[in-house]
N, C-alpha and C. Protein backbone atom coordinates (compact mmCIF):
# COMPACT_ATOMS: atom_id res chain seq x y z
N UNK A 1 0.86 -1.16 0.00
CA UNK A 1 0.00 0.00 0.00
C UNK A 1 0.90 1.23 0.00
N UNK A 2 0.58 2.23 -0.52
CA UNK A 2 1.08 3.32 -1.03
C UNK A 2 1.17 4.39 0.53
N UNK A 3 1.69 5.03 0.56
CA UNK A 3 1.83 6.20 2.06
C UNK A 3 1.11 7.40 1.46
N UNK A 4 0.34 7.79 1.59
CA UNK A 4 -0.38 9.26 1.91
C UNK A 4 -0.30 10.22 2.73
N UNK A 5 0.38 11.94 2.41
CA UNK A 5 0.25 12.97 3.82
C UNK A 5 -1.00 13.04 3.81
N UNK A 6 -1.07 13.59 5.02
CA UNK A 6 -2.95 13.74 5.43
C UNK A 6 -2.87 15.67 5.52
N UNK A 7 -3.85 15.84 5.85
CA UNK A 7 -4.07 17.60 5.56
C UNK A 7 -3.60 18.07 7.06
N UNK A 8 -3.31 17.26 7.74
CA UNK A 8 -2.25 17.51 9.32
C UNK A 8 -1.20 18.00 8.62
N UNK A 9 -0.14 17.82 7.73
CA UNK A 9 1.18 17.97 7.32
C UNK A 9 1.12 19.59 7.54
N UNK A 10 2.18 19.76 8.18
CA UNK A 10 2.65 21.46 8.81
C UNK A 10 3.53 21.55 7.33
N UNK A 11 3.45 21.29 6.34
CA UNK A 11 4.67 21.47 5.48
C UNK A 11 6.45 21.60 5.50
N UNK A 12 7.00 20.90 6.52
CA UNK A 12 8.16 21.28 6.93
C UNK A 12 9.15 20.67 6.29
N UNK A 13 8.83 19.95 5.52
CA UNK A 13 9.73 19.00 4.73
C UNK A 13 10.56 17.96 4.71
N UNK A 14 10.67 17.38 5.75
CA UNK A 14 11.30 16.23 6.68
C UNK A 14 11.20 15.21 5.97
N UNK A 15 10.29 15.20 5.36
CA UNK A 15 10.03 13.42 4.90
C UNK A 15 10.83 13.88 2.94
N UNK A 16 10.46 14.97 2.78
CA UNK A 16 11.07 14.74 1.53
C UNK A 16 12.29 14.28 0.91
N UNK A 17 13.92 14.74 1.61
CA UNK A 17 14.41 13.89 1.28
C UNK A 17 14.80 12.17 1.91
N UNK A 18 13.62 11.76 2.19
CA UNK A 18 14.00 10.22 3.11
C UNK A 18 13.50 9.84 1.98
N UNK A 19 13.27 10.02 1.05
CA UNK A 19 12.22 9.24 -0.42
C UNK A 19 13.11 8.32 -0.98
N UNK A 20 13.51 7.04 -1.35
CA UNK A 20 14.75 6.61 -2.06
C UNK A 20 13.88 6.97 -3.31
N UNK A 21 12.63 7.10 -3.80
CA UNK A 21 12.44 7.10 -4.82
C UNK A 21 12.10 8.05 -5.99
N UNK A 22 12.08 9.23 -4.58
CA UNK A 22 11.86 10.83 -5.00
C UNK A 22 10.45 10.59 -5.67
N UNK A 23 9.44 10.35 -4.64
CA UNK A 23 7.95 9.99 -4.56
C UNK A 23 7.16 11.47 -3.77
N UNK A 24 8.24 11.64 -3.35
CA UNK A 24 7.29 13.13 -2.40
C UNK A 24 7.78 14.28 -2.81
N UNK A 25 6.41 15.15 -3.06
CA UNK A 25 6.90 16.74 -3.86
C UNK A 25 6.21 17.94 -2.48
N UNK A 26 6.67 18.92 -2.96
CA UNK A 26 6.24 20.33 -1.85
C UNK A 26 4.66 20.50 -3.36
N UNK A 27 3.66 20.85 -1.85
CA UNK A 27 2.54 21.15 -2.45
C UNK A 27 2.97 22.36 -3.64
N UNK A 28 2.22 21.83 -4.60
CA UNK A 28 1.99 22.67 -6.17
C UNK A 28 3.11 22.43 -6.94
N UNK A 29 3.73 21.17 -6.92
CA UNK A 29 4.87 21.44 -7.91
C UNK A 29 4.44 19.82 -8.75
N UNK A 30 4.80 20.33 -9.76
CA UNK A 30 4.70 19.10 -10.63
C UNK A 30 5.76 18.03 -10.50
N UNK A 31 5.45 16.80 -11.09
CA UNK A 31 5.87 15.46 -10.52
C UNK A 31 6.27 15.23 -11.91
N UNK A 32 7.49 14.19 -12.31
CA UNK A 32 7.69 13.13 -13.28
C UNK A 32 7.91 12.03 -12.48
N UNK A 33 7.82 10.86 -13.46
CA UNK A 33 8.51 9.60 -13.26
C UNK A 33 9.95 9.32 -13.20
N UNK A 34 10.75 10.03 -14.24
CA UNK A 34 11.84 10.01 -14.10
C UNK A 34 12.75 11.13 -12.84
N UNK A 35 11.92 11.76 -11.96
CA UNK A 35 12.70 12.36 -11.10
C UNK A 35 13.54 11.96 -10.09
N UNK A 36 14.47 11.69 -9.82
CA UNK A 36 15.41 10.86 -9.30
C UNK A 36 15.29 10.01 -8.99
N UNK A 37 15.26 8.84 -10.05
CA UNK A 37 14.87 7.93 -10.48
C UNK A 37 15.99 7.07 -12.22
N UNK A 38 16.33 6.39 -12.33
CA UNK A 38 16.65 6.42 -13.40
C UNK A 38 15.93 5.73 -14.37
N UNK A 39 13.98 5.88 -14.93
CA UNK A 39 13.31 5.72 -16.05
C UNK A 39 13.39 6.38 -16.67
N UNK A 40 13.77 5.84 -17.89
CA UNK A 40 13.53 7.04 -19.37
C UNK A 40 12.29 6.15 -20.12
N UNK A 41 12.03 6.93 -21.46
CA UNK A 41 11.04 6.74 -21.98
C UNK A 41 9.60 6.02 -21.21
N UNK A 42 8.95 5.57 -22.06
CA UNK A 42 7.20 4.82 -21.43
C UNK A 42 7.47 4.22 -20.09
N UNK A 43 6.22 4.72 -19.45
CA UNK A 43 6.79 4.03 -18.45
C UNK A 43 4.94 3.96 -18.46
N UNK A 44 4.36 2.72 -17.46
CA UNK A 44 2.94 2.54 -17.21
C UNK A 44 2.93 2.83 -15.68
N UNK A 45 1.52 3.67 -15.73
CA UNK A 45 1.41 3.83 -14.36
C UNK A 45 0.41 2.96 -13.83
N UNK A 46 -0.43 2.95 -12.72
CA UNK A 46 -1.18 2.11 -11.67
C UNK A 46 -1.98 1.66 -12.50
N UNK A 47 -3.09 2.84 -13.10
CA UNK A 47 -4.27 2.65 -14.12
C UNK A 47 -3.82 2.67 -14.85
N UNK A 48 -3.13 1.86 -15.70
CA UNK A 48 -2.17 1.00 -16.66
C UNK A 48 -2.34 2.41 -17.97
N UNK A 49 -2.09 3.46 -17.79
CA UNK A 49 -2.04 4.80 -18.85
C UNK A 49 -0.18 4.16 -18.59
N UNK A 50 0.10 4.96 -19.89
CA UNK A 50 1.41 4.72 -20.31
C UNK A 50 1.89 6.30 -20.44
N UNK A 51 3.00 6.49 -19.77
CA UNK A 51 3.26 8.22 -19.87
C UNK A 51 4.57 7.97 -20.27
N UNK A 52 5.48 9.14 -20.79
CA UNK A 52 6.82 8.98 -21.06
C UNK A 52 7.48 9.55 -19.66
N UNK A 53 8.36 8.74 -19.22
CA UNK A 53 8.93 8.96 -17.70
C UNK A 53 9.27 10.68 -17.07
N UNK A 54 9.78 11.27 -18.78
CA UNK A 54 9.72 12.62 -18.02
C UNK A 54 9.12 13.73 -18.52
N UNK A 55 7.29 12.98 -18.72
CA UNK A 55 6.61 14.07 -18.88
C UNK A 55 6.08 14.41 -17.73
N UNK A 56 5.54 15.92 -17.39
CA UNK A 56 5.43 16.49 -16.26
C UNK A 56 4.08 16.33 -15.64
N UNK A 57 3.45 16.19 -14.73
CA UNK A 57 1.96 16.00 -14.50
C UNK A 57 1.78 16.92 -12.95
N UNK A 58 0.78 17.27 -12.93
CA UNK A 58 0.00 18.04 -12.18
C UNK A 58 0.33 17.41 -10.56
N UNK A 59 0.49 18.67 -9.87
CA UNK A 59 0.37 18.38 -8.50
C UNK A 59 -0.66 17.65 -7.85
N UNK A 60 -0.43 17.14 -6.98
CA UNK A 60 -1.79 15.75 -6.57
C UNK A 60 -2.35 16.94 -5.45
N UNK A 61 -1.55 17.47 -4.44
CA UNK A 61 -2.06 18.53 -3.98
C UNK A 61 -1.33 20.12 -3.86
N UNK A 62 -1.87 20.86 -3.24
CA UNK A 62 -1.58 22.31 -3.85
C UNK A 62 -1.68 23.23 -2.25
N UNK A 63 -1.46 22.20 -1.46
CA UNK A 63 -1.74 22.79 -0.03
C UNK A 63 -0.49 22.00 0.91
N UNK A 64 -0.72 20.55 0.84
CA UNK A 64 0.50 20.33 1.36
C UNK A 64 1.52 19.01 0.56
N UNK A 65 2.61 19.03 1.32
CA UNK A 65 3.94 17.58 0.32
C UNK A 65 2.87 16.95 0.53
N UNK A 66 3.14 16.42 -0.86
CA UNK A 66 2.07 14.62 -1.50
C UNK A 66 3.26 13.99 -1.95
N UNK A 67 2.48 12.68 -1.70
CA UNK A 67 2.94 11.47 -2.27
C UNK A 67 2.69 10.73 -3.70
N UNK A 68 3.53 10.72 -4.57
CA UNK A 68 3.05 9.88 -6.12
C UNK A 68 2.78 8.82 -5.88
N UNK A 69 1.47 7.93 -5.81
CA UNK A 69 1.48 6.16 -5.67
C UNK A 69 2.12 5.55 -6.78
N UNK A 70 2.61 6.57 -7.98
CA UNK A 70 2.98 5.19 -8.60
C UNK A 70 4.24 5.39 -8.81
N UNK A 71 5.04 6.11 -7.74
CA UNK A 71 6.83 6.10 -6.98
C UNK A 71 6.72 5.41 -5.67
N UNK A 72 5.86 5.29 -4.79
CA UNK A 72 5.83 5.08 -3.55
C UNK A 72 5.83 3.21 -3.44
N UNK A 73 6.87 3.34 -2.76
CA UNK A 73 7.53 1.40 -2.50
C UNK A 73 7.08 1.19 -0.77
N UNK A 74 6.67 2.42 -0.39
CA UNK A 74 6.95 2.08 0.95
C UNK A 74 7.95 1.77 1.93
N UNK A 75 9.22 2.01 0.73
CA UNK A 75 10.34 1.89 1.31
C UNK A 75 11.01 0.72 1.12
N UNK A 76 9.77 -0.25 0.51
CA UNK A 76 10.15 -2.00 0.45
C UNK A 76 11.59 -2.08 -0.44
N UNK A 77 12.52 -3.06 -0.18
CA UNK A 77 13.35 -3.30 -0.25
C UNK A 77 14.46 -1.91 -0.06
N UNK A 78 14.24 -1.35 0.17
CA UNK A 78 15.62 0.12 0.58
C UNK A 78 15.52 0.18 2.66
N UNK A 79 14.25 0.07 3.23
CA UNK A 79 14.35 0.07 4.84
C UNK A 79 13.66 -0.64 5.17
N UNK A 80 13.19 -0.83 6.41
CA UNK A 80 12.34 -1.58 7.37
C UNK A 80 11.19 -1.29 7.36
N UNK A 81 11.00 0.26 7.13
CA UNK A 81 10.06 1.03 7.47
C UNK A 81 9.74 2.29 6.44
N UNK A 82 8.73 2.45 6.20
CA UNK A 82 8.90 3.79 5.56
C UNK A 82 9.54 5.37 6.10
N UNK A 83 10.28 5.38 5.27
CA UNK A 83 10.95 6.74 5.79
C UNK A 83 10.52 8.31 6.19
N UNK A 84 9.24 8.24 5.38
CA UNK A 84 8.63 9.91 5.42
C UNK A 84 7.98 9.68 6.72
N UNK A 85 7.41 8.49 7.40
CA UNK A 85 6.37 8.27 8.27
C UNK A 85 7.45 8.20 9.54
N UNK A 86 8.14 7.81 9.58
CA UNK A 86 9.38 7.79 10.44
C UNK A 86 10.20 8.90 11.38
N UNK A 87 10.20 9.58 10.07
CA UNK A 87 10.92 11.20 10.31
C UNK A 87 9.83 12.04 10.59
N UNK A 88 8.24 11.85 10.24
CA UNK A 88 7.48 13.27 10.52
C UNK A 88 7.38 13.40 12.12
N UNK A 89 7.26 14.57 12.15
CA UNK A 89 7.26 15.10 13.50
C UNK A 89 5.68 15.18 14.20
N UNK A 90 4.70 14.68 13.07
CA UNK A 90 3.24 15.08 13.23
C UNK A 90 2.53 13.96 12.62
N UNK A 91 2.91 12.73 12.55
CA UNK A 91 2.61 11.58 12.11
C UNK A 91 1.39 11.30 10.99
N UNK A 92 1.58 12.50 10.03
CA UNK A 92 0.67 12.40 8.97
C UNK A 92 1.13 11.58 7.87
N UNK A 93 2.07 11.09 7.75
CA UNK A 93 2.42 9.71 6.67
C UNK A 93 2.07 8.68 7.06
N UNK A 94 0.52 8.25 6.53
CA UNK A 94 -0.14 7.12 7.25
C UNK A 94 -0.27 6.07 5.64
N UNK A 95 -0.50 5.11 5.76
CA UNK A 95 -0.96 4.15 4.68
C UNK A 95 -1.99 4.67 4.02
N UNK A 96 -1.98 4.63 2.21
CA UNK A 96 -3.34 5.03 1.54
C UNK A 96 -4.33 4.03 1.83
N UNK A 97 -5.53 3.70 1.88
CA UNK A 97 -6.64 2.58 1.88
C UNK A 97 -6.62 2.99 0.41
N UNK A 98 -6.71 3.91 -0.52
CA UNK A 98 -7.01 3.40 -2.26
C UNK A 98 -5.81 3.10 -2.88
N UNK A 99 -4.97 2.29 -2.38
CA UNK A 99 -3.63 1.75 -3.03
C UNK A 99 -2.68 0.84 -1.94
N UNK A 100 -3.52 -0.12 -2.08
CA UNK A 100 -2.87 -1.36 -1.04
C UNK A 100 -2.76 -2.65 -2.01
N UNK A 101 -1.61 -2.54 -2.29
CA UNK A 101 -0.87 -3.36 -2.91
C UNK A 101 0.31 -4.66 -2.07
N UNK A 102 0.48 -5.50 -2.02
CA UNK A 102 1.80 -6.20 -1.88
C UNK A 102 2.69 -6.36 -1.96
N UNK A 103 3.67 -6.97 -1.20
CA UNK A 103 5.06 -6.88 -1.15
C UNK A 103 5.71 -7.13 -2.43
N UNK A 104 5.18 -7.93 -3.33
CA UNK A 104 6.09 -8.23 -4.34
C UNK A 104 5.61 -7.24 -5.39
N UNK A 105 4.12 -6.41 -5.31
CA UNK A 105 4.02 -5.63 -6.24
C UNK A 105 4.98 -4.15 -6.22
N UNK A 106 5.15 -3.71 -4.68
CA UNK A 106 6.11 -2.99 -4.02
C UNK A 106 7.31 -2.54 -4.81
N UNK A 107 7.81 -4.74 -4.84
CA UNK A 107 9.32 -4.37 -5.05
C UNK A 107 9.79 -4.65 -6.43
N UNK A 108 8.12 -4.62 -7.04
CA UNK A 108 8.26 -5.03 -8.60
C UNK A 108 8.45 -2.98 -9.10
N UNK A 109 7.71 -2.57 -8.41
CA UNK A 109 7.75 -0.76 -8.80
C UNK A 109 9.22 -0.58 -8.55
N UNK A 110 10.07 -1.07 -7.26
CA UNK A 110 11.63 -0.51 -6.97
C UNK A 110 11.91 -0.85 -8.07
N UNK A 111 11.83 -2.06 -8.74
CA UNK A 111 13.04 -2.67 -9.64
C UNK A 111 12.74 -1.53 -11.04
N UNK A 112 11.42 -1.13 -10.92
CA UNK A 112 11.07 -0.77 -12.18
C UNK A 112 11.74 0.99 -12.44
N UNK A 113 11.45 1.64 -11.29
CA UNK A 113 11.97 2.84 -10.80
C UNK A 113 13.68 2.99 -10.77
N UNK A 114 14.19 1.41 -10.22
CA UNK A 114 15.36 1.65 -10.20
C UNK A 114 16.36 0.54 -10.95
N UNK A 115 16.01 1.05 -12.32
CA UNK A 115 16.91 -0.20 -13.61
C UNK A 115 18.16 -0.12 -13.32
């Protein structure tokens, strides 16, 4: 399952760089796939749309750091634990309920994120 900030997030930025997958942006900024990350070209996301890794897409929110579900490993295979949920100081990096996925789907996204 994917990590979600909740509308608690004070914006302070703590969790952003713990990302191995550079999954978390500051509210209003646009997201790629290829952002520190090494995908180039097509890449498929969750709802199996096919985007080119570094085309740019719309902020998920515009108020506080979000999470991309289809960068977010949960940390699987890089820690124990997820890292943004770890470091917040206000424990708003909680599990999504609309993106609960499995361990091997997890570490099928790392491998894919990280060729």
């Amino acid at each position: 399952m994917a990590i979600i900030i909740t509308e608690e997030c004070i914006n302070c930025g703590a969790c952003e760089p713990e990302c191995p997958n550079n999954a978390i942006y500051e509210a209003g900024v646009e997201w790629a796939i290829s952002d520190g990350t090494t995908v180039t070209g097509p890449y498929a996301l969750l709802g199996g749309q096919t985007v080119d890794a570094q085309h740019k897409n719309g902020p998920i929110s515009d108020e506080v750091y979000y999470i991309v579900p289809d960068k977010c490993t949960e940390c699987t295979g890089f820690h124990e634990e997820p890292q943004c949920a770890a470091v917040c100081p206000v424990d708003c990096c909680v599990p999504d309920p609309d993106h609960v996925e499995s361990e091997a789907v997890l570490l099928d996204r790392k491998e894919r994120l990280h060729l």
